[in-house]
C-alpha atoms as a PDB file:
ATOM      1  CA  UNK A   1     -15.320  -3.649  22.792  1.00  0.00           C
ATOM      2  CA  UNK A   2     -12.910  -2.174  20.012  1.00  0.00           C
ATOM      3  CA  UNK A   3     -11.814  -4.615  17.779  1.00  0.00           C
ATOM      4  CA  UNK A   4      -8.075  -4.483  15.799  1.00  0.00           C
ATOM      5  CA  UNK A   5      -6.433  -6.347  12.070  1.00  0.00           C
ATOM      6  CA  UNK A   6      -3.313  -5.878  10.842  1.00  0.00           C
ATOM      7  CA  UNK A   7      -2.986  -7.712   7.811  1.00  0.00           C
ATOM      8  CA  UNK A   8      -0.034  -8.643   5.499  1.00  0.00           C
ATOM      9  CA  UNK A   9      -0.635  -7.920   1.869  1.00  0.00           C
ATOM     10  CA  UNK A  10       2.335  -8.645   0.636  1.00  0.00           C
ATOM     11  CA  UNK A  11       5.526 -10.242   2.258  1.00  0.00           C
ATOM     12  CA  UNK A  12       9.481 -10.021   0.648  1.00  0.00           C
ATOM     13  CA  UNK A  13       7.039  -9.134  -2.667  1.00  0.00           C
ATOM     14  CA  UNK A  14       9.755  -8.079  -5.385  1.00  0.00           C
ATOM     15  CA  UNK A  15       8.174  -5.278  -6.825  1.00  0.00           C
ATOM     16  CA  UNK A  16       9.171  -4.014 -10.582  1.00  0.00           C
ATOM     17  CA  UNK A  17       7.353  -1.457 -12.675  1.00  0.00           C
ATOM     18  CA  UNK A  18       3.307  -0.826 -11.775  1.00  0.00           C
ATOM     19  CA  UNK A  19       1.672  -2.734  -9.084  1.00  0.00           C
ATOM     20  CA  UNK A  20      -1.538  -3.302  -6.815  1.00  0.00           C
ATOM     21  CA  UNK A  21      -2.060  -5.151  -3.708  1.00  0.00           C
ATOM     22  CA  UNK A  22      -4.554  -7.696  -3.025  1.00  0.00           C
ATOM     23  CA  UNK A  23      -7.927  -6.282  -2.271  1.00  0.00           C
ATOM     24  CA  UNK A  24      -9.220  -6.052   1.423  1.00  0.00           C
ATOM     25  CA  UNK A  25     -13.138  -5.336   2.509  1.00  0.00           C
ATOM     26  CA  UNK A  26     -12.978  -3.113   5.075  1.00  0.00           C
ATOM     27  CA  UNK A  27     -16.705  -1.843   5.910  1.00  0.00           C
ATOM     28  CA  UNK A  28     -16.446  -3.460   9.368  1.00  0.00           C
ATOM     29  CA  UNK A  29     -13.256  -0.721  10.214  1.00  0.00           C
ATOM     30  CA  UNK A  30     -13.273   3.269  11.339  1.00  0.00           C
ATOM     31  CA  UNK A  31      -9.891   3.198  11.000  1.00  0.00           C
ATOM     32  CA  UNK A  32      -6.919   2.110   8.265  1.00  0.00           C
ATOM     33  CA  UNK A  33      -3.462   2.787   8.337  1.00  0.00           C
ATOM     34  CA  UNK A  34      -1.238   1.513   5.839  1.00  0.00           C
ATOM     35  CA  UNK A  35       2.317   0.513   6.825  1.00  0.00           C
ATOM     36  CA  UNK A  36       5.393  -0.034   3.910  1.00  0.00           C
ATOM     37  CA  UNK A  37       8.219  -1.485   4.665  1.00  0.00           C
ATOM     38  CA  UNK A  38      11.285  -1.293   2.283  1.00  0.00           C
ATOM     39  CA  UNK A  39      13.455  -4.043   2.650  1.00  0.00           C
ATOM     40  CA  UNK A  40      15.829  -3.187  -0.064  1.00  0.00           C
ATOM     41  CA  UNK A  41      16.035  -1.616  -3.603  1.00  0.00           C
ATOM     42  CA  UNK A  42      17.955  -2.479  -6.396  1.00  0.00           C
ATOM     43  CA  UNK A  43      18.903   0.241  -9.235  1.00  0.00           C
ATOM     44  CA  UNK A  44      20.126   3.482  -9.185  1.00  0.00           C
ATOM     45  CA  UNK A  45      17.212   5.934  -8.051  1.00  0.00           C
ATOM     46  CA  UNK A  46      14.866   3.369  -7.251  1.00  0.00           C
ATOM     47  CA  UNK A  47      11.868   4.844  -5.454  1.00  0.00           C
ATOM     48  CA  UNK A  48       7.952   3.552  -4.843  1.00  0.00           C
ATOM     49  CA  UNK A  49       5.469   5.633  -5.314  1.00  0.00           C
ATOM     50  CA  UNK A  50       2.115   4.435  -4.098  1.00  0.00           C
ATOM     51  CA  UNK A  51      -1.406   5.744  -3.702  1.00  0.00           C
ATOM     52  CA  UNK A  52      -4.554   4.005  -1.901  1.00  0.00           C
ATOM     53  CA  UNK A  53      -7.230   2.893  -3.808  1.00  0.00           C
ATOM     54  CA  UNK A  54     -11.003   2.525  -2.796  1.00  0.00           C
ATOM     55  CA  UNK A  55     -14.032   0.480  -4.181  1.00  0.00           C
ATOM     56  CA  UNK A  56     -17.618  -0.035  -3.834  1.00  0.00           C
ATOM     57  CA  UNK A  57     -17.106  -4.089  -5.001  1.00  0.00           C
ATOM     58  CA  UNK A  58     -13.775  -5.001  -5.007  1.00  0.00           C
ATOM     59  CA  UNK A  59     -13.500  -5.069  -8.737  1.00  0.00           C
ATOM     60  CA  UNK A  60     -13.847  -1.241  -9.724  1.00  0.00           C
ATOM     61  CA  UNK A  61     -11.456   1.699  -8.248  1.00  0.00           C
ATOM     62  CA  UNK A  62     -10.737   4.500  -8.140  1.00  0.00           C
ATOM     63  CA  UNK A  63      -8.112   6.600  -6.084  1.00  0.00           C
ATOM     64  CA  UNK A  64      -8.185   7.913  -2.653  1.00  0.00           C
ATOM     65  CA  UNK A  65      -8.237  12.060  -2.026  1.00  0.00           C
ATOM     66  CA  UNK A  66      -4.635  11.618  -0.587  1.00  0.00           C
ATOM     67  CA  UNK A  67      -1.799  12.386  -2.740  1.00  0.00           C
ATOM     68  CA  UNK A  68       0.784   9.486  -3.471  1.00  0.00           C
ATOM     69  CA  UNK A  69       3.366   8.684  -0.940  1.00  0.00           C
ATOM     70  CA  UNK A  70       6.763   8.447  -2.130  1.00  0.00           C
ATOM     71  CA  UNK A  71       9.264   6.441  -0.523  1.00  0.00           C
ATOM     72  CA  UNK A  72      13.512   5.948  -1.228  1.00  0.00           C
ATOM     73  CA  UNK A  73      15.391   3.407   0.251  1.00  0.00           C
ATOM     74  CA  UNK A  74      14.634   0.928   3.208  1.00  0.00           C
ATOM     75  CA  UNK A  75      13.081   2.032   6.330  1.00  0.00           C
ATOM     76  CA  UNK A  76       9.116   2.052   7.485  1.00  0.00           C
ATOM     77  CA  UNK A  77       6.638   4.435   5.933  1.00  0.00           C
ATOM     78  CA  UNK A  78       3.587   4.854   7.303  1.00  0.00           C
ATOM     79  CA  UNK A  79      -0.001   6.833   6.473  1.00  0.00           C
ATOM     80  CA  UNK A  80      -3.522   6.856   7.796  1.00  0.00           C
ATOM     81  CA  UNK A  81      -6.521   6.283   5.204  1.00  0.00           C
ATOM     82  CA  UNK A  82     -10.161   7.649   5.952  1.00  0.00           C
ATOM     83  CA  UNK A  83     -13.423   7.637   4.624  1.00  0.00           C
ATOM     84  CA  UNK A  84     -12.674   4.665   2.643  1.00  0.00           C
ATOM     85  CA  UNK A  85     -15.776   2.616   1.744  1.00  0.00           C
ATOM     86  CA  UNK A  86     -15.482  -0.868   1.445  1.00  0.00           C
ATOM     87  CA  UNK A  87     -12.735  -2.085  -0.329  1.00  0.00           C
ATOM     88  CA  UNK A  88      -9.052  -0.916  -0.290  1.00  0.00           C
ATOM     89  CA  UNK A  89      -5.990  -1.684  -1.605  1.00  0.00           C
ATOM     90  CA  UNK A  90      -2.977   0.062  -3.057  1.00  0.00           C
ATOM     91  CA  UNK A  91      -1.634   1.197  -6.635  1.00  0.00           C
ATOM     92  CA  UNK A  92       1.596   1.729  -7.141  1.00  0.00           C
ATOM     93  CA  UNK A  93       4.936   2.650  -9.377  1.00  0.00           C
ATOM     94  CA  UNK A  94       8.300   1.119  -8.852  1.00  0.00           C
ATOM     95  CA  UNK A  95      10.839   4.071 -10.535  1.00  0.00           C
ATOM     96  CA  UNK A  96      14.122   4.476 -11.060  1.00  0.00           C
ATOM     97  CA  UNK A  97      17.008   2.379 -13.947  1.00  0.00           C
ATOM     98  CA  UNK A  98      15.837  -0.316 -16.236  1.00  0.00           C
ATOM     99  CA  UNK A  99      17.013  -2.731 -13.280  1.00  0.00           C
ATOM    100  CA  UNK A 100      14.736  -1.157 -10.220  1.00  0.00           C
ATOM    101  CA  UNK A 101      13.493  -3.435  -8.079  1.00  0.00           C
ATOM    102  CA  UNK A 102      12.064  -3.063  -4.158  1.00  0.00           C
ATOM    103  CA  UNK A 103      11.781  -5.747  -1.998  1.00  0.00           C
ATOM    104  CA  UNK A 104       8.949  -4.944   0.379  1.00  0.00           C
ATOM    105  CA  UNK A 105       6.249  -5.790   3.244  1.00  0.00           C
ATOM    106  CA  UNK A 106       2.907  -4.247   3.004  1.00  0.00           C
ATOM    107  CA  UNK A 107       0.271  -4.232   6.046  1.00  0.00           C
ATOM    108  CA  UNK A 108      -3.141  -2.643   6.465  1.00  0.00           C
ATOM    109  CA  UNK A 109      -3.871  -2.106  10.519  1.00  0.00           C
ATOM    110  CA  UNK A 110      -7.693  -2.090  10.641  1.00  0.00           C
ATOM    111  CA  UNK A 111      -9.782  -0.712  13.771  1.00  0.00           C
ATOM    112  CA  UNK A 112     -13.263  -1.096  14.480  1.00  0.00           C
END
C-alpha cells in the first residue's frame, strides 16, 4: 500500500530578507517534492531564491546537491528532492528594493 503527505509549511507567510521553513522528518518517504506558490511580491525586482536543506537531527544542515531555484513573480514553482535523509526543510533569500516582500504558500508532497 503506497502511502502520500502533502504538508503546508507555510501559508500567506510574508517573507522579507533570509528565511527557513519549519523542519519536517521525512525518513518514512522515497519521495519529496517541494511546491512554492507566489502569491504576490512587493518591490521592484523582487525575486525568491530558495535551496533545500537536509539534516541528520533536525537541528544541523546543510544544503542539498541541487542548485537554488529562483522564482519572479506569482505563479507555482515546483521541484523534486532525492536522497534526502531525514530531515528537510528550505533556506531561502527574498531579493530585490529595500521594500521586497513575497507573500507565499510552501508545501512538501511526501510518498512512501
Amino acid at each position: 500500500m503506497h502511502q502520500s503527505l502533502t504538508v503546508v509549511l507555510e501559508r500567506n507567510a510574508r517573507l522579507t530578507g533570509e528565511f527557513t521553513t519549519e523542519p519536517y522528518e521525512v525518513a518514512w518517504a522515497r519521495e519529496a517534492r517541494w511546491f512554492i506558490r507566489v502569491l504576490d511580491t512587493e518591490g521592484t525586482g523582487t525575486a525568491l531564491e530558495v535551496t533545500a536543506q537536509i539534516s541528520p537531527d533536525g537541528l544541523h544542515w546543510c544544503d542539498l546537491d541541487e542548485g537554488p531555484t529562483r522564482i519572479e513573480g506569482a505563479g507555482l514553482v515546483s521541484w523534486p528532492s532525492r536522497e534526502f535523509g531525514g530531515w528537510l526543510r528550505l533556506k531561502g533569500r527574498v531579493s530585490g528594493d529595500d521594500g521586497a516582500m513575497a507573500r507565499v504558500m510552501i508545501y512538501l508532497a511526501l510518498k512512501a
